[in-house]
C-alpha atoms as a PDB file:
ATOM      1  CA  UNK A   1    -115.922 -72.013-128.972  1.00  0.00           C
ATOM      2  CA  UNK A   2    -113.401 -69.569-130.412  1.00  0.00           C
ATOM      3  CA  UNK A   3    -112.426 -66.355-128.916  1.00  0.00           C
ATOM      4  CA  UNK A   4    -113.577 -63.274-130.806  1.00  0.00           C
ATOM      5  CA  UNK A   5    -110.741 -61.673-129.334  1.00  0.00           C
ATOM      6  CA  UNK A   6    -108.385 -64.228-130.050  1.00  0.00           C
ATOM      7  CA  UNK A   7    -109.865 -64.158-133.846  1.00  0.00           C
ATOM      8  CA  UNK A   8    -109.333 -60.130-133.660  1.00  0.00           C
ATOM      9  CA  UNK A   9    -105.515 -60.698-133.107  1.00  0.00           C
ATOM     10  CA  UNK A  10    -105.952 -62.885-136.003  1.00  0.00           C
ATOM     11  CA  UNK A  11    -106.996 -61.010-138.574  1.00  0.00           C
ATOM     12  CA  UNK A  12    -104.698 -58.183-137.123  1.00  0.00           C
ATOM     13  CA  UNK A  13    -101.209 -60.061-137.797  1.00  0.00           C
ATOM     14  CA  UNK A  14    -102.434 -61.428-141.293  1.00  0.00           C
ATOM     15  CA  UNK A  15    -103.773 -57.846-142.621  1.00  0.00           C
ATOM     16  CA  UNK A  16    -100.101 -56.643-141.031  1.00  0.00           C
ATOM     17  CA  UNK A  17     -97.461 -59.358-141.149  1.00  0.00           C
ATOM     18  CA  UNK A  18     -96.499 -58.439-138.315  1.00  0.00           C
ATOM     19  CA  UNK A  19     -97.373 -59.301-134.583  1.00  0.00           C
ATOM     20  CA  UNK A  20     -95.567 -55.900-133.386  1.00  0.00           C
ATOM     21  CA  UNK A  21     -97.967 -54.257-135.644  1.00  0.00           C
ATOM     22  CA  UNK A  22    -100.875 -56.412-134.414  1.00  0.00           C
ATOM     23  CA  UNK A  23    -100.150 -55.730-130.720  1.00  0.00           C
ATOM     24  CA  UNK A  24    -100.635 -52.045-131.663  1.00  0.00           C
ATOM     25  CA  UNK A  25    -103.703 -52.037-133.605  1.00  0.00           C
ATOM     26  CA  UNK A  26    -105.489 -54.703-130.596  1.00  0.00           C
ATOM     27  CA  UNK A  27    -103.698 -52.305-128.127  1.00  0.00           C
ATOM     28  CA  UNK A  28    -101.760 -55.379-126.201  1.00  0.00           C
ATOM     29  CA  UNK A  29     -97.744 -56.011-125.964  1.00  0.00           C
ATOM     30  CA  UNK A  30     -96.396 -58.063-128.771  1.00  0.00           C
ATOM     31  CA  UNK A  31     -95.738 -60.992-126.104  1.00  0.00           C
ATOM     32  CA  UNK A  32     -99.535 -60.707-125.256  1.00  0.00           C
ATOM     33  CA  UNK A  33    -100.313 -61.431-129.041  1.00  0.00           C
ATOM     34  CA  UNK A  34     -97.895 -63.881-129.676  1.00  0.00           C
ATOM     35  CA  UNK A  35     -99.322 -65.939-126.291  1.00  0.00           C
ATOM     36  CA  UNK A  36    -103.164 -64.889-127.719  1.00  0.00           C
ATOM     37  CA  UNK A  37    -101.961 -67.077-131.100  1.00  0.00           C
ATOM     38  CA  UNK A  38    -100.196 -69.594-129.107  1.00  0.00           C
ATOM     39  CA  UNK A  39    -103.866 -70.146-127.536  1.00  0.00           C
ATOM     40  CA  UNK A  40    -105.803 -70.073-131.019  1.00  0.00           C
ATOM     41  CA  UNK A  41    -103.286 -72.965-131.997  1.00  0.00           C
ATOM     42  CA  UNK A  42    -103.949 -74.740-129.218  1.00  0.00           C
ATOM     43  CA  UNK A  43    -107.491 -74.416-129.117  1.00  0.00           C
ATOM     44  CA  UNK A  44    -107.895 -75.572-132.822  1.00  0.00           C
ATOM     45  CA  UNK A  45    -104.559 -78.450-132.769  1.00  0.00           C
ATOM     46  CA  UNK A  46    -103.275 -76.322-135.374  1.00  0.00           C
ATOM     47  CA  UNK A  47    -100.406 -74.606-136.519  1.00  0.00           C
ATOM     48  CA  UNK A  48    -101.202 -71.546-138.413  1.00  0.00           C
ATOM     49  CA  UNK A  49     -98.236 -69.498-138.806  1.00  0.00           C
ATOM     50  CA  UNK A  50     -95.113 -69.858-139.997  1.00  0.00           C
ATOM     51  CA  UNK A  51     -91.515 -67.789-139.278  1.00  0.00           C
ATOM     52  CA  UNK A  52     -89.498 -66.590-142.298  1.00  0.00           C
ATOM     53  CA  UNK A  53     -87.191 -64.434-140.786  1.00  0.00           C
ATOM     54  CA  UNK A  54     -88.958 -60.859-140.058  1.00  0.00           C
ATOM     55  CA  UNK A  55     -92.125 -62.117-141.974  1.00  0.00           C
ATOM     56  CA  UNK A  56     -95.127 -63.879-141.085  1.00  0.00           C
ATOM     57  CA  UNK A  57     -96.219 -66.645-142.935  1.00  0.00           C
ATOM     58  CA  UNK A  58     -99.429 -68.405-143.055  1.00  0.00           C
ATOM     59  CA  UNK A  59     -99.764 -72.363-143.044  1.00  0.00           C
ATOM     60  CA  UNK A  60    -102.591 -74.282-145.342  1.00  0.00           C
ATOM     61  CA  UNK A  61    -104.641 -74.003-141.792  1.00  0.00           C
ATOM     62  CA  UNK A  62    -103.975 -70.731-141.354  1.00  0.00           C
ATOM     63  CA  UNK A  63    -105.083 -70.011-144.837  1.00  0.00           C
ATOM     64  CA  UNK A  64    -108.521 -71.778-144.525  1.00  0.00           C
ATOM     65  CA  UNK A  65    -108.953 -70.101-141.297  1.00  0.00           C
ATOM     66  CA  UNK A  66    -108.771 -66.168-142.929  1.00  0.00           C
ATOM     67  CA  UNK A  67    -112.478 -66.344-144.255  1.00  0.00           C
ATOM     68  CA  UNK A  68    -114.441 -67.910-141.308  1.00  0.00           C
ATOM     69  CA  UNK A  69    -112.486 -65.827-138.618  1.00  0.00           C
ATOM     70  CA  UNK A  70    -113.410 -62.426-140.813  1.00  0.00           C
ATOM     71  CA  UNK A  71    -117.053 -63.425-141.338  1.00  0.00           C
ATOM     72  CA  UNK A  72    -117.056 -64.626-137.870  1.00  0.00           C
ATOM     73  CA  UNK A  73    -115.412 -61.188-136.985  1.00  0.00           C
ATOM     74  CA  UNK A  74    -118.623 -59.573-139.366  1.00  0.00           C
ATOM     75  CA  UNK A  75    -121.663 -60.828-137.805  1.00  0.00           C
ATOM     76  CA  UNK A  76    -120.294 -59.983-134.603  1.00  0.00           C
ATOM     77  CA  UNK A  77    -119.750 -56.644-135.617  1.00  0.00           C
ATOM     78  CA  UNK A  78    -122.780 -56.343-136.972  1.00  0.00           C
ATOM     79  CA  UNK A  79    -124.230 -57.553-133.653  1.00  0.00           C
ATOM     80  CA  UNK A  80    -122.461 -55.051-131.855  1.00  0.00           C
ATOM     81  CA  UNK A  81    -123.411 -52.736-134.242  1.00  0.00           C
ATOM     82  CA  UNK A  82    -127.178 -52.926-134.453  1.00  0.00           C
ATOM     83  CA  UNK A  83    -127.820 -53.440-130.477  1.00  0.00           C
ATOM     84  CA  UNK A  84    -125.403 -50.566-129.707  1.00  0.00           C
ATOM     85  CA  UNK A  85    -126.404 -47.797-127.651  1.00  0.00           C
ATOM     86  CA  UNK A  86    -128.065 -45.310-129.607  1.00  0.00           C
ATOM     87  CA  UNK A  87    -126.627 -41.937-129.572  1.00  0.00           C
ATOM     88  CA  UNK A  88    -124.863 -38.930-131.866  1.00  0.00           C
ATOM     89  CA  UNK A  89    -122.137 -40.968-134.184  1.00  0.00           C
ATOM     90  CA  UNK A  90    -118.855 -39.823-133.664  1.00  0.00           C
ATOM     91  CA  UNK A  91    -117.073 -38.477-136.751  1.00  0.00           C
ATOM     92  CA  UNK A  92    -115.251 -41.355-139.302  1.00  0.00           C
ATOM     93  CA  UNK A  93    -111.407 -40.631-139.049  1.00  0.00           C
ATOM     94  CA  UNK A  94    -110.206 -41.463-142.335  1.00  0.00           C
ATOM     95  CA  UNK A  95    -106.474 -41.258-143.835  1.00  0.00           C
ATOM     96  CA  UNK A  96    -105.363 -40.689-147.367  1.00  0.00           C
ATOM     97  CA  UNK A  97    -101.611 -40.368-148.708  1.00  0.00           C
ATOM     98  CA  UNK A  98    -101.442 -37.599-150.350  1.00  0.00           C
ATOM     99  CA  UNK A  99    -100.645 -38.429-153.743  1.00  0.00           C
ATOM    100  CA  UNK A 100    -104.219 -39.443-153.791  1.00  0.00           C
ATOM    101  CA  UNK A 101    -105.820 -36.944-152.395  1.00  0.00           C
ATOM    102  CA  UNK A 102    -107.532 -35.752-155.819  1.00  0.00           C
ATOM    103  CA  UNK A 103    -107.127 -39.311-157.720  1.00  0.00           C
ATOM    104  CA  UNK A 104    -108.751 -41.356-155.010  1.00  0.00           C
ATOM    105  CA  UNK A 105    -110.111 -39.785-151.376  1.00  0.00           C
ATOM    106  CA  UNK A 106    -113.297 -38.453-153.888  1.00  0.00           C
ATOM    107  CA  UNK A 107    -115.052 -41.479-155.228  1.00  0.00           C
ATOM    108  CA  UNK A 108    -114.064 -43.156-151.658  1.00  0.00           C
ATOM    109  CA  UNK A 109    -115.813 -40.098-149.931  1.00  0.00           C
ATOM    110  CA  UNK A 110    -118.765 -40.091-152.617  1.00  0.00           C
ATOM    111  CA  UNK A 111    -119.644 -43.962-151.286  1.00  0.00           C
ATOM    112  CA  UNK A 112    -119.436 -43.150-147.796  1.00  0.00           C
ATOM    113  CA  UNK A 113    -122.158 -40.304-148.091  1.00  0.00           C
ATOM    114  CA  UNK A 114    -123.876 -42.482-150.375  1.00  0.00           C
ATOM    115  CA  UNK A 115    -123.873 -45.585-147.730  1.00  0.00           C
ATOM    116  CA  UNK A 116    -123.908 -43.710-144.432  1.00  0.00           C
ATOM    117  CA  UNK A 117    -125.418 -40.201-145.043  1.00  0.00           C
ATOM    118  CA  UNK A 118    -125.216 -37.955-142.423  1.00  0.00           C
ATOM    119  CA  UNK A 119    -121.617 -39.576-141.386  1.00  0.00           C
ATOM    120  CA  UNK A 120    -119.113 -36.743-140.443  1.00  0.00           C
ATOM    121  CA  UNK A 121    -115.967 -37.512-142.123  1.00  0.00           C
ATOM    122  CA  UNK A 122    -112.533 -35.919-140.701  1.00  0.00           C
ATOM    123  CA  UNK A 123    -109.596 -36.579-143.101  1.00  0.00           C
ATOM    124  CA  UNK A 124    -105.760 -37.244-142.453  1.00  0.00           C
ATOM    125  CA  UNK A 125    -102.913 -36.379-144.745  1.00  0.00           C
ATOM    126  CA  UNK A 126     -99.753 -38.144-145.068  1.00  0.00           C
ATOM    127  CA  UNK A 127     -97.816 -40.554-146.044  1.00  0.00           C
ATOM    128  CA  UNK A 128     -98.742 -44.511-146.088  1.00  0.00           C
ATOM    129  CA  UNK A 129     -96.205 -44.846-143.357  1.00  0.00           C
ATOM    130  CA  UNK A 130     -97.154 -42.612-141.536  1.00  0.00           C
ATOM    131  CA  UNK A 131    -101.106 -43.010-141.369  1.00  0.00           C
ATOM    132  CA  UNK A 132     -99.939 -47.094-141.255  1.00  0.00           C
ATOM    133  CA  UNK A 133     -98.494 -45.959-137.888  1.00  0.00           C
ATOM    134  CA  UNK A 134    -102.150 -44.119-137.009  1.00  0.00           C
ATOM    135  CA  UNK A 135    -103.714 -46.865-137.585  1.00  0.00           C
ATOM    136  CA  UNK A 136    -102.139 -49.267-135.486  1.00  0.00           C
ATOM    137  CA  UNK A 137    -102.103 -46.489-132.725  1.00  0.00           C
ATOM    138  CA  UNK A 138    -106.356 -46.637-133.242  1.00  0.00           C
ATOM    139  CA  UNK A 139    -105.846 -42.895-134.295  1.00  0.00           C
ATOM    140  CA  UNK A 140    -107.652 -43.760-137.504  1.00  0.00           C
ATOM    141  CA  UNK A 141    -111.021 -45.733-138.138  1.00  0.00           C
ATOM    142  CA  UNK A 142    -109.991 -46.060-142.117  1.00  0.00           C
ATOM    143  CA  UNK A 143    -106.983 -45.363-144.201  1.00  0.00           C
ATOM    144  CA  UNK A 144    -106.208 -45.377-147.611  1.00  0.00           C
ATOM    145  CA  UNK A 145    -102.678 -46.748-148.350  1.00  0.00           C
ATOM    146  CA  UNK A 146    -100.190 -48.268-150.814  1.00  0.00           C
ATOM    147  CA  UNK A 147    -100.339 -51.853-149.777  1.00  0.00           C
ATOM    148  CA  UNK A 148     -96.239 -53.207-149.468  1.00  0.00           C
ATOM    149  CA  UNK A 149     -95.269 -56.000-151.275  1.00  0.00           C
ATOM    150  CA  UNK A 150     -96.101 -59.452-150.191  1.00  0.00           C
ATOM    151  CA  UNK A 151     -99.055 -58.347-147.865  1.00  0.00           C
ATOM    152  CA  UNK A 152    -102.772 -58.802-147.564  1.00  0.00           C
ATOM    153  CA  UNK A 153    -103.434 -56.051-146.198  1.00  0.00           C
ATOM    154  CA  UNK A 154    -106.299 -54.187-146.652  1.00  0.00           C
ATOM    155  CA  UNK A 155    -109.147 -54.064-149.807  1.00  0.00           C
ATOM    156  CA  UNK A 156    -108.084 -53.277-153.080  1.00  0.00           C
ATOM    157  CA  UNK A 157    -109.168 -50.364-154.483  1.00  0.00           C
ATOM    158  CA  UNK A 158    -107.343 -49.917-157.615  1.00  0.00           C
ATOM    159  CA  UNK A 159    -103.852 -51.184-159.438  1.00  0.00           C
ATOM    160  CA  UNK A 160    -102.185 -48.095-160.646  1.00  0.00           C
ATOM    161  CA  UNK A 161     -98.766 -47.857-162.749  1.00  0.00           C
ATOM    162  CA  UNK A 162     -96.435 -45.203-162.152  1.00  0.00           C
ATOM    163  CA  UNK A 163     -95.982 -42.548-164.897  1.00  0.00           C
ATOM    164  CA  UNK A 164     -93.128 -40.026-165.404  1.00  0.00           C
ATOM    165  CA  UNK A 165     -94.893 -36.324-165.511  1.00  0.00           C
ATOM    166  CA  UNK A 166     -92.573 -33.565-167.530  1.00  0.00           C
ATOM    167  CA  UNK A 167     -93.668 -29.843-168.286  1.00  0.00           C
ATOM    168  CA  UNK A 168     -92.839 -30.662-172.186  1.00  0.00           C
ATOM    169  CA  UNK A 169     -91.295 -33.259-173.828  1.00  0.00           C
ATOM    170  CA  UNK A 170     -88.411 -31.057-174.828  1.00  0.00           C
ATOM    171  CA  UNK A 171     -87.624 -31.151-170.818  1.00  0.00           C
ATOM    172  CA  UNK A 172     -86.283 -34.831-171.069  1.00  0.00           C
ATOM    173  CA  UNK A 173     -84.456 -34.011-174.122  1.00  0.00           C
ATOM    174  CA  UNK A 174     -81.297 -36.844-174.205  1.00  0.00           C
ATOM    175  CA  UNK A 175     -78.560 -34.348-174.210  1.00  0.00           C
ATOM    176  CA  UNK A 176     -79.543 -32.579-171.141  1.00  0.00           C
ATOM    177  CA  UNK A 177     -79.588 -33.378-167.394  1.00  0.00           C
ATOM    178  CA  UNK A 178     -83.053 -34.214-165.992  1.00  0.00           C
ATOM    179  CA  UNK A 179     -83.884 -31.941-162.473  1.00  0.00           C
ATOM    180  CA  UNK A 180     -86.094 -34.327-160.763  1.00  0.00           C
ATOM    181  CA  UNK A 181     -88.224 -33.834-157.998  1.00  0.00           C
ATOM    182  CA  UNK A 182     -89.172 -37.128-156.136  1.00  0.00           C
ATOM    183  CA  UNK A 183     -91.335 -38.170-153.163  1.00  0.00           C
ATOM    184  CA  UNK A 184     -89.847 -39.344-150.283  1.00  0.00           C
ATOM    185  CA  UNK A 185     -87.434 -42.432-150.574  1.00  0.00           C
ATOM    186  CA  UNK A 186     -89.439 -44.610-148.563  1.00  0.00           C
ATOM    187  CA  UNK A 187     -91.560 -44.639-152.056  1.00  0.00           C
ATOM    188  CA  UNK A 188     -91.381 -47.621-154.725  1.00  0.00           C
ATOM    189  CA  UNK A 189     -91.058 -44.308-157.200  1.00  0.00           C
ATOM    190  CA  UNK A 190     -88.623 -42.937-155.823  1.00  0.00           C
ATOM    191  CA  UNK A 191     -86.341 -45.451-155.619  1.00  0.00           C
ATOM    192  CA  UNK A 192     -86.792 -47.255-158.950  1.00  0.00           C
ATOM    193  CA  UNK A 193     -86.447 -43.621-160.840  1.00  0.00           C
ATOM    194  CA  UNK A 194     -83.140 -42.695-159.218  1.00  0.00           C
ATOM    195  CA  UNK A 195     -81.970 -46.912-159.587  1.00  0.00           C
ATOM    196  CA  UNK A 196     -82.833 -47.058-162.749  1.00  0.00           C
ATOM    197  CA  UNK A 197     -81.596 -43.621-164.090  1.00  0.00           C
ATOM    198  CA  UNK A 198     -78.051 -44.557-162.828  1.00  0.00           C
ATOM    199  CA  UNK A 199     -78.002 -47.733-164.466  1.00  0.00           C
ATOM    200  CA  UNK A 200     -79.255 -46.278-167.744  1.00  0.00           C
ATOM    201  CA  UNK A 201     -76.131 -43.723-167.223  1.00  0.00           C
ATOM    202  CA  UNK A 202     -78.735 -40.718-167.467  1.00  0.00           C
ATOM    203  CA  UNK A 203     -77.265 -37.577-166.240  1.00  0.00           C
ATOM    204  CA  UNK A 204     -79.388 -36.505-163.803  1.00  0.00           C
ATOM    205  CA  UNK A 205     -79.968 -33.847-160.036  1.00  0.00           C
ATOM    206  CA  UNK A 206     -82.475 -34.313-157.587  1.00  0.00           C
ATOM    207  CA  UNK A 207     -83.316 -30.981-156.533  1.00  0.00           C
ATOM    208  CA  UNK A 208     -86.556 -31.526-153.843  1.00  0.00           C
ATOM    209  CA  UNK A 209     -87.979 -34.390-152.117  1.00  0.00           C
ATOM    210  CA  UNK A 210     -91.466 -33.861-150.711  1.00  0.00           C
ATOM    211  CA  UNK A 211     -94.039 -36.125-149.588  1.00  0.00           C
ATOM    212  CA  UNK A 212     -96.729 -33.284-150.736  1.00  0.00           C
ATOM    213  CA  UNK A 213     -97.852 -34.032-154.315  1.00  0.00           C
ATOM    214  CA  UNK A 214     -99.219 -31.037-154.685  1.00  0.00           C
ATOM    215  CA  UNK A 215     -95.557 -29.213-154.592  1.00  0.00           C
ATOM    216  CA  UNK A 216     -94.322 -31.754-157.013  1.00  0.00           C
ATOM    217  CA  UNK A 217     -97.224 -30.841-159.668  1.00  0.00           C
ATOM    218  CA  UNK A 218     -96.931 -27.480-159.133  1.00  0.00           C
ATOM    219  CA  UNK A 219     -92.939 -27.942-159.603  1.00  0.00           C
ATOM    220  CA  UNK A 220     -93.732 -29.946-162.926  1.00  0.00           C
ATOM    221  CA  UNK A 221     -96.084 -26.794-164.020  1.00  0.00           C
ATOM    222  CA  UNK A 222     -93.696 -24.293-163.384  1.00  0.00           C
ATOM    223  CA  UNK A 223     -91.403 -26.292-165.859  1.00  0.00           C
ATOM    224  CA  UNK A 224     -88.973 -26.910-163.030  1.00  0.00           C
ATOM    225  CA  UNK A 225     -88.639 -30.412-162.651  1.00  0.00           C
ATOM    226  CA  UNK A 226     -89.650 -33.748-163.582  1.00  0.00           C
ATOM    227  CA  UNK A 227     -91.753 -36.010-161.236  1.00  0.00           C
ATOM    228  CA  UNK A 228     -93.204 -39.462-160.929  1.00  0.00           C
ATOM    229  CA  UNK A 229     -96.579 -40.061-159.908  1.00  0.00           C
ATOM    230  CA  UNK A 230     -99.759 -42.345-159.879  1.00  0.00           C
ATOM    231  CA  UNK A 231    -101.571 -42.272-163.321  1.00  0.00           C
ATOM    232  CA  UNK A 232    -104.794 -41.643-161.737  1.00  0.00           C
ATOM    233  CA  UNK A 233    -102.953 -38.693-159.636  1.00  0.00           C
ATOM    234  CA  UNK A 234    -101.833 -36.987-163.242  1.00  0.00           C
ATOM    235  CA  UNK A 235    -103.602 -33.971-163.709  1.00  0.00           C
ATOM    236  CA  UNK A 236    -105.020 -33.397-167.343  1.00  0.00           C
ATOM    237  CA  UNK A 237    -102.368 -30.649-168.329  1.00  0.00           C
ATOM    238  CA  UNK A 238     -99.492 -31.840-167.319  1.00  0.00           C
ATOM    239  CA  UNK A 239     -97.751 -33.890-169.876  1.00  0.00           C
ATOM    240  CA  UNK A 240     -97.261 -37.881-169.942  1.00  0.00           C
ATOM    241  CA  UNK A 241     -93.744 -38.628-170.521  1.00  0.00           C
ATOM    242  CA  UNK A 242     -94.478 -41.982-173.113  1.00  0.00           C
ATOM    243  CA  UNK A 243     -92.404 -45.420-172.505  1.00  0.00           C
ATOM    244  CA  UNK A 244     -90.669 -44.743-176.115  1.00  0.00           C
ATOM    245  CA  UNK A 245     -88.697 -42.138-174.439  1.00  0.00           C
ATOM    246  CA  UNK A 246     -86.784 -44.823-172.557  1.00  0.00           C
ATOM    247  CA  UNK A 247     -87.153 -43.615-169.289  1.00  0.00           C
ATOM    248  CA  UNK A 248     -86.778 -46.457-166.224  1.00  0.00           C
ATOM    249  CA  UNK A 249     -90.138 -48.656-166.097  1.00  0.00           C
ATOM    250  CA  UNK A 250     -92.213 -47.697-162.655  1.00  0.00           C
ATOM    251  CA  UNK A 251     -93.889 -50.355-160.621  1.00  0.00           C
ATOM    252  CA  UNK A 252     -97.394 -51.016-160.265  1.00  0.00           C
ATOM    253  CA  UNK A 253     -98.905 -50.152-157.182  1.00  0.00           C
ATOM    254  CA  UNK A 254    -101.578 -51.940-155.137  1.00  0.00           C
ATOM    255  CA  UNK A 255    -104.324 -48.420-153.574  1.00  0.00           C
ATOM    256  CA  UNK A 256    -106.378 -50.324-150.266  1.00  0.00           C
ATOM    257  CA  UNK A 257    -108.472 -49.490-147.734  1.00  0.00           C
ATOM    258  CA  UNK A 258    -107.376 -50.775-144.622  1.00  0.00           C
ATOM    259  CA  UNK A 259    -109.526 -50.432-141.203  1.00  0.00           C
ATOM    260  CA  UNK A 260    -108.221 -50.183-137.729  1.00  0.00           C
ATOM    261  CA  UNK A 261    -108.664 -53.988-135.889  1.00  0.00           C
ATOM    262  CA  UNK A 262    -111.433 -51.866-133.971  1.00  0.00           C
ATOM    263  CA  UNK A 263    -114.134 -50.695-136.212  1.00  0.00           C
ATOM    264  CA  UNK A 264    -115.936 -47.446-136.379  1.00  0.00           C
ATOM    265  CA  UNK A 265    -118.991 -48.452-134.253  1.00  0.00           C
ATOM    266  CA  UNK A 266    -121.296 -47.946-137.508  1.00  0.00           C
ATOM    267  CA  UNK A 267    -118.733 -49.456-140.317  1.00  0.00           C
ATOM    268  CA  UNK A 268    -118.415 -53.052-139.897  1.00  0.00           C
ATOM    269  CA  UNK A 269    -116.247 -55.528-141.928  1.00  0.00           C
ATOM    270  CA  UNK A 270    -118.780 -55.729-144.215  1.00  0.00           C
ATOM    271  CA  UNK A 271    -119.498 -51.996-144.919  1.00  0.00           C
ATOM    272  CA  UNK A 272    -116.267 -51.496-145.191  1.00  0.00           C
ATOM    273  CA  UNK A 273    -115.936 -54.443-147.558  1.00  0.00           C
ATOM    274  CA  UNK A 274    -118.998 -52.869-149.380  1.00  0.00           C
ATOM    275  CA  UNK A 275    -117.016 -49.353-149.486  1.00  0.00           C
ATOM    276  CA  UNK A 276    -114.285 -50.802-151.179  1.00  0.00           C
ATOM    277  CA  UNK A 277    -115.962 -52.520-153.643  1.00  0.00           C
ATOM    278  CA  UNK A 278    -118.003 -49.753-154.367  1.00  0.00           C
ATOM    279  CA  UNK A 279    -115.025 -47.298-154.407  1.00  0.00           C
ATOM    280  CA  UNK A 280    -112.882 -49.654-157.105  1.00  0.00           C
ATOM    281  CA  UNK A 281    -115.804 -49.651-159.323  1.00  0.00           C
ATOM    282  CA  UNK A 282    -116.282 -45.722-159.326  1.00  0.00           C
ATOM    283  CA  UNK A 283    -112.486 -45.954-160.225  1.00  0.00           C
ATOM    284  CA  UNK A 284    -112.036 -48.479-162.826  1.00  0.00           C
ATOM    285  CA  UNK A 285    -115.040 -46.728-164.959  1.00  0.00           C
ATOM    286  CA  UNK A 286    -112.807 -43.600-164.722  1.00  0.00           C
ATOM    287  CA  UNK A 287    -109.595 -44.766-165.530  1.00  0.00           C
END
């Protein structure tokens, strides 16, 4: 029989990449993981992961094994869930970047009033580092986050493209400098504006970084600065800078909604699941 636990620690390191980031969300060392998936190889004569470097990899075994360890993880869950003490739920902690505080944290909030009426919800601000870090600390039942490259983690809520935002277009006129103000540099934006304007040989000042959105729209409305954000975080009057213009391409961003490896006692995997689908359907029919 397999170890629920062991299957926990599981799902932990693929959603994260990681096993230090594991050992924080299952609240063990990262030697205790690493032993805990020593033992889940053993116990199945398998080899599931694979070391590249810093990253975790997953073997063909290890990939067959994702599904029946999460539904596994459901039911049992769901178990938990429905012969659980009865008593007052505790509040849903839930964290949302801030940049999507307006384009996303609604519909996400709509569904989980619509699902679990009743449900207190107490919301966290920040950036997807930094609520990535209260997760794995089990300060957080649910986050929303950016999801990094080459991970799994979490369930996609929407693919967004990254749009330059100007007070006019005469702002980004060719013969002036552009005054930019950027999120913080831990951002894909940030990074592939400034990149890319130096390579393009664009005279250009960053004159405020800030990981609150809100300073950077009200900034762009004060016709300050220019900014980069998530389409669906664009609000109507601000103005679109258009990809004729010539300005450096943004990426495409990944928005998910990753849980802590502990559930909220009344959101299991598959509510959660549910949420998300629910969510990225509210989304796509308003983008």
């Amino acid at each position: 029989m397999l170890d629920h636990e062991l299957l926990r620690t599981f799902i932990a390191a693929v959603d994260t990449g990681s096993f230090t980031r594991a050992a924080a969300q299952v609240f063990r060392t990262q030697s205790a993981v690493s032993m805990q998936m020593k033992r889940l190889e053993e116990q199945l004569n398998k080899r599931l992961f694979l070391k590249e470097g810093r990253e975790l990899q997953l073997t063909d075994e290890g990939l067959k094994l994702v599904s029946y360890a999460r539904r596994i993880m459901k039911l049992h869950d769901e178990a938990l869930g429905v012969l659980g003490a009865e008593g007052e739920a505790r509040p849903l902690l839930l964290g949302c970047p801030d940049d999507y505080v307006t384009g996303v944290l609604p519909q996400l909030l709509s569904e989980i009033q619509a699902q679990l009426p009743g449900l207190q919800v107490q919301v966290r601000t920040g950036s997807s580092a930094q609520l990535r870090e209260l997760i794995d600390k089990g300060e957080l039942d649910l986050t929303i986050l950016t999801r990094r490259p080459d991970r799994e983690e979490g369930y996609l809520l929407l693919q967004d493209k990254g749009v330059w935002v100007a007070p006019t277009a005469d702002f980004i006129a060719p013969d002036r400098t552009i005054r930019l103000a950027l999120v913080e540099p831990d951002c894909k934006f940030h990074s592939t504006a400034v990149d890319g304007l130096i390579k393009q040989g664009r005279p250009f000042e960053v004159s405020c970084i800030s990981g609150n959105c809100a300073l950077l729209i009200e900034l762009v409305r004060r016709g300050e600065v220019v900014t980069t954000l998530s389409s669906c975080c664009v609000p109507a009057d601000l103005y679109r800078v258009p990809a004729s213009v010539g300005l450096p391409d943004l990426p495409t961003v990944e928005i998910v909604l990753q849980s802590s490896a502990r559930h909220h006692p009344d959101i299991g995997s598959d509510r959660i699941a549910r949420l998300a689908e629910c969510t990225a359907e509210q989304l796509q029919a308003a983008g």
